[in-house]
Protein backbone atom coordinates (compact mmCIF):
# COMPACT_ATOMS: atom_id res chain seq x y z
CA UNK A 1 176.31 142.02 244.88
CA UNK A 2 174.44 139.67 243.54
CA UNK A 3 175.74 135.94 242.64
CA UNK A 4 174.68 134.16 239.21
CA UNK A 5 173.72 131.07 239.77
CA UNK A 6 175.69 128.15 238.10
CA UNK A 7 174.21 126.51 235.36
CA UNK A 8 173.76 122.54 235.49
CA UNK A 9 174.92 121.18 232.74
CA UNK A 10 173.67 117.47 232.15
CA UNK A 11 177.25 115.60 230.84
CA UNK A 12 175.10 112.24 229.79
CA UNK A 13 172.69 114.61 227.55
CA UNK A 14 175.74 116.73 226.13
CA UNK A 15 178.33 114.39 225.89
CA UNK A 16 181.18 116.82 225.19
CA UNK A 17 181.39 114.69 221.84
CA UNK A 18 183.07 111.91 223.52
CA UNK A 19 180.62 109.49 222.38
CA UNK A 20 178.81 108.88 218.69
CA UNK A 21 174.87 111.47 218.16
CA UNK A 22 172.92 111.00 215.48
CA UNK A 23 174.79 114.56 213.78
CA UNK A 24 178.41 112.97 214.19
CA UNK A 25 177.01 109.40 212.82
CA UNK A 26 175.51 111.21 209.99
CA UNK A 27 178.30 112.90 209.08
CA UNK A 28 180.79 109.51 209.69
CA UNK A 29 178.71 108.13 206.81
CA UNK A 30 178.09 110.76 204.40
CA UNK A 31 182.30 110.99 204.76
CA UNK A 32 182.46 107.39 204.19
CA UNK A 33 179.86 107.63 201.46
CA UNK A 34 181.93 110.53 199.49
CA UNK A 35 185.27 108.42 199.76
CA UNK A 36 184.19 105.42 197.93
CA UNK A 37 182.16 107.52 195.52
CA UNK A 38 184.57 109.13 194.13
CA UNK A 39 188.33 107.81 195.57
CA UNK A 40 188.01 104.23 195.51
CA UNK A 41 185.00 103.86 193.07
CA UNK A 42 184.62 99.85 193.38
CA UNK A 43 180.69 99.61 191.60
CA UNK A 44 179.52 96.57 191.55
CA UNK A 45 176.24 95.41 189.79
CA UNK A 46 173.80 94.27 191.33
CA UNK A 47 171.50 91.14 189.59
CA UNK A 48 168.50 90.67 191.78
CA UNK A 49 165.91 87.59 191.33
CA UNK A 50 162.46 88.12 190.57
CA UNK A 51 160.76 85.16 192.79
CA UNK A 52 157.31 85.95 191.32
CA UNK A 53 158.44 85.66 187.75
CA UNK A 54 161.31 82.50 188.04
CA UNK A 55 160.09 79.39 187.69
CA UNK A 56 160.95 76.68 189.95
CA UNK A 57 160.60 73.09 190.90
CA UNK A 58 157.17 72.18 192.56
CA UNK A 59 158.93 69.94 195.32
CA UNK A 60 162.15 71.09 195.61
CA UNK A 61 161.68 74.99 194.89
CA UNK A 62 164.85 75.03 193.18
CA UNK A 63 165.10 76.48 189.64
CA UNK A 64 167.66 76.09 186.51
CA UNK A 65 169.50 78.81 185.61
CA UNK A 66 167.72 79.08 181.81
CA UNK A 67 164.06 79.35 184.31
CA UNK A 68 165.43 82.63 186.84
CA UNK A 69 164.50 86.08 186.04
CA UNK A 70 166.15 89.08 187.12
CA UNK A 71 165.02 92.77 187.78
CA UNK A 72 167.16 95.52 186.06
CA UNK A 73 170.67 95.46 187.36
CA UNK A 74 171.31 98.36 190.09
CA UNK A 75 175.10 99.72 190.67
CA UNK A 76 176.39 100.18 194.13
CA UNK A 77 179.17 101.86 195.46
CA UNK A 78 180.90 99.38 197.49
CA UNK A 79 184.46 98.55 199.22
CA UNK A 80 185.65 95.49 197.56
CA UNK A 81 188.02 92.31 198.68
CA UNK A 82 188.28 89.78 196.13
CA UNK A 83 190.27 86.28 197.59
CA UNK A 84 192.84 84.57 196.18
CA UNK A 85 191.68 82.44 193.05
CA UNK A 86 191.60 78.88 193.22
CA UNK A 87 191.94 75.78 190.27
CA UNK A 88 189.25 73.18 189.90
CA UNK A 89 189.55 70.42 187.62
CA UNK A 90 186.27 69.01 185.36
CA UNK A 91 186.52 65.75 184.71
CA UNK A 92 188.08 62.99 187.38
CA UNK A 93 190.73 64.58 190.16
CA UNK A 94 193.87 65.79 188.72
CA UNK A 95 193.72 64.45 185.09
CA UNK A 96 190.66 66.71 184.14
CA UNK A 97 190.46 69.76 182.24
CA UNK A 98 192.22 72.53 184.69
CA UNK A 99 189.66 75.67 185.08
CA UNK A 100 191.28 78.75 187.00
CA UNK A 101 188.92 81.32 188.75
CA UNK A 102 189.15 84.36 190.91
CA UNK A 103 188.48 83.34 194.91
CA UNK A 104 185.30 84.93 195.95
CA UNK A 105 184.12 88.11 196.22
CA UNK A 106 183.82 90.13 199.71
CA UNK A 107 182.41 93.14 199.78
CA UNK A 108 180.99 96.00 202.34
CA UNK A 109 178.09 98.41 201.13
CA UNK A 110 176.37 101.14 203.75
CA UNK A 111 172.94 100.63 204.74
CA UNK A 112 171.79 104.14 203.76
CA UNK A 113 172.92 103.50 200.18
CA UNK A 114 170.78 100.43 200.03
CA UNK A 115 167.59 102.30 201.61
CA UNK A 116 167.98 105.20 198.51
CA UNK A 117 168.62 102.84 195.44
CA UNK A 118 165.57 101.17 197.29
CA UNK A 119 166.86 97.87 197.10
CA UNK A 120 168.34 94.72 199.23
CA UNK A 121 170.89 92.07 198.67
CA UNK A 122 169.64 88.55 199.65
CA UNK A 123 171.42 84.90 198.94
CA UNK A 124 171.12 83.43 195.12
CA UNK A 125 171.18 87.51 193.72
CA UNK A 126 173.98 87.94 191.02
CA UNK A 127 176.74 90.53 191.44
CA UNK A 128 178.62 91.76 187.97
CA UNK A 129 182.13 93.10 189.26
CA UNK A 130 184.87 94.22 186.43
CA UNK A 131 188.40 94.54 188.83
CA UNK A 132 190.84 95.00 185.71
CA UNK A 133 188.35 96.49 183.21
CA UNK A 134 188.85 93.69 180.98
CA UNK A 135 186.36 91.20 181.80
CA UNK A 136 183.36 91.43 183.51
CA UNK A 137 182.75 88.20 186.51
CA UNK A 138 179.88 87.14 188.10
CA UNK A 139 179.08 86.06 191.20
CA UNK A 140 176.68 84.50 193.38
CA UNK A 141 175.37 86.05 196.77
CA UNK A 142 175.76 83.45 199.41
CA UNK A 143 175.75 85.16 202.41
CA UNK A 144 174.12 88.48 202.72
CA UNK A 145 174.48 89.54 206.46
CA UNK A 146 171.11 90.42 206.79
CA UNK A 147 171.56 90.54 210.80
CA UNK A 148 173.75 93.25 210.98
CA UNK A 149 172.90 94.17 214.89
CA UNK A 150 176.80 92.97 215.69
CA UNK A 151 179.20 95.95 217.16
CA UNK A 152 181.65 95.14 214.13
CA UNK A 153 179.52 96.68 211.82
CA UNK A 154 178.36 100.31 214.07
CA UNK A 155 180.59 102.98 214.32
CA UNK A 156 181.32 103.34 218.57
CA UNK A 157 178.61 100.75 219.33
CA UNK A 158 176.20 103.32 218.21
CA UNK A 159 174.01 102.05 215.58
CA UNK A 160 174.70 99.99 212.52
CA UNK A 161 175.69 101.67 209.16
CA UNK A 162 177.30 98.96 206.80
CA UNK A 163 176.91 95.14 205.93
CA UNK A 164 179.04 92.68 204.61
CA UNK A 165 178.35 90.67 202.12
CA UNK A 166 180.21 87.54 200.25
CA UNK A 167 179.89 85.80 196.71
CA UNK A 168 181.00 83.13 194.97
CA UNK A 169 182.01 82.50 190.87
CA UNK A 170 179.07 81.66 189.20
CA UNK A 171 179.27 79.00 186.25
CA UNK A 172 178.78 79.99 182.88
CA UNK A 173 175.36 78.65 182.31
CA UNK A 174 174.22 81.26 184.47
CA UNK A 175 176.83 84.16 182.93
CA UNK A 176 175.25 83.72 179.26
CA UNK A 177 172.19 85.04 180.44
CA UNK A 178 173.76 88.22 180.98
CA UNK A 179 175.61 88.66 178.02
CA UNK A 180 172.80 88.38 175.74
CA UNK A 181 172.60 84.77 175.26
CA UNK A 182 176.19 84.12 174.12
CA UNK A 183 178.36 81.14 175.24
CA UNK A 184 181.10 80.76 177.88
CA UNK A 185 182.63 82.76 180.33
């Protein structure tokens, strides 16, 4: 009688899908893709500069809002957070005109959505978000988590899949722009 031999099976290579392959983390994110698709369905717009075409100060590099040009607006599924608004006063302190805003806007977006609309998110871009579907805000990118090599943002310390990215209200010199050239906010 003749004994099979055992076959070595190499736990590390096979991982009895205990850990995170490129299969399971492709299929984590095309889940994750399909659920805020078409359950939660947060869009935002997405306003980015053209540096060749604005215009801006020869010392400072800065540029007014009337001298920035945009590309065409791309929409991206996202995962929204939107903080708690907050009242600013023109004028001096207390005794100036009271304006009320919505706090800023946080919001997540997957790398692999970014890569097909073939686009980034960088600081000074403008996002268009409409929460209510009554009024359309605007906001400013300030931070754009470019560096997203940070275990918060893989899925088991595998590889990373999403960013986050924060905005704040934009003034309405900028918002006019958008709307065709009409005033206010």
């Amino acid at each position: 009688m003749k004994r099979k031999k055992k076959e070595f099976v190499d736990l590390e290579q096979k991982r009895y899908g205990l850990f995170m392959n490129e299969r399971s983390f492709d299929l984590e994110i095309m889940y994750g893709r399909k659920y805020l698709e078409n359950d939660v369905h947060f869009v935002i717009k997405l306003h980015r500069i053209n540096l060749i075409k604005t215009k801006s100060h020869k010392l400072y590099g800065q540029s007014k809002p009337a001298d920035k040009s945009f590309f065409p607006p791309v929409d991206i599924n996202v995962m929204v957070n939107v903080d708690d608004g907050d009242q600013s006063f023109y004028g001096d302190g207390q005794g100036g005109i009271a304006r009320d805003d919505s706090g800023n806007l946080r919001f997540g977006v997957y790398l692999s959505e970014l890569k097909e609309k073939n686009t980034e998110i960088n600081r000074g871009d403008i996002v268009e978000f409409n929460m209510s579907g009554e009024k359309n805000r605007f906001y400013e990118v300030e931070y754009a988590n470019n560096v997203t090599d940070t275990t918060d943002k893989t899925i088991a310390g595998f590889k990373p899949y999403w960013r986050q990215v924060i905005a704040v209200p934009v003034r309405s010199d900028v918002v006019q722009f958008f709307r065709g050239g009409e005033k206010g906010d």
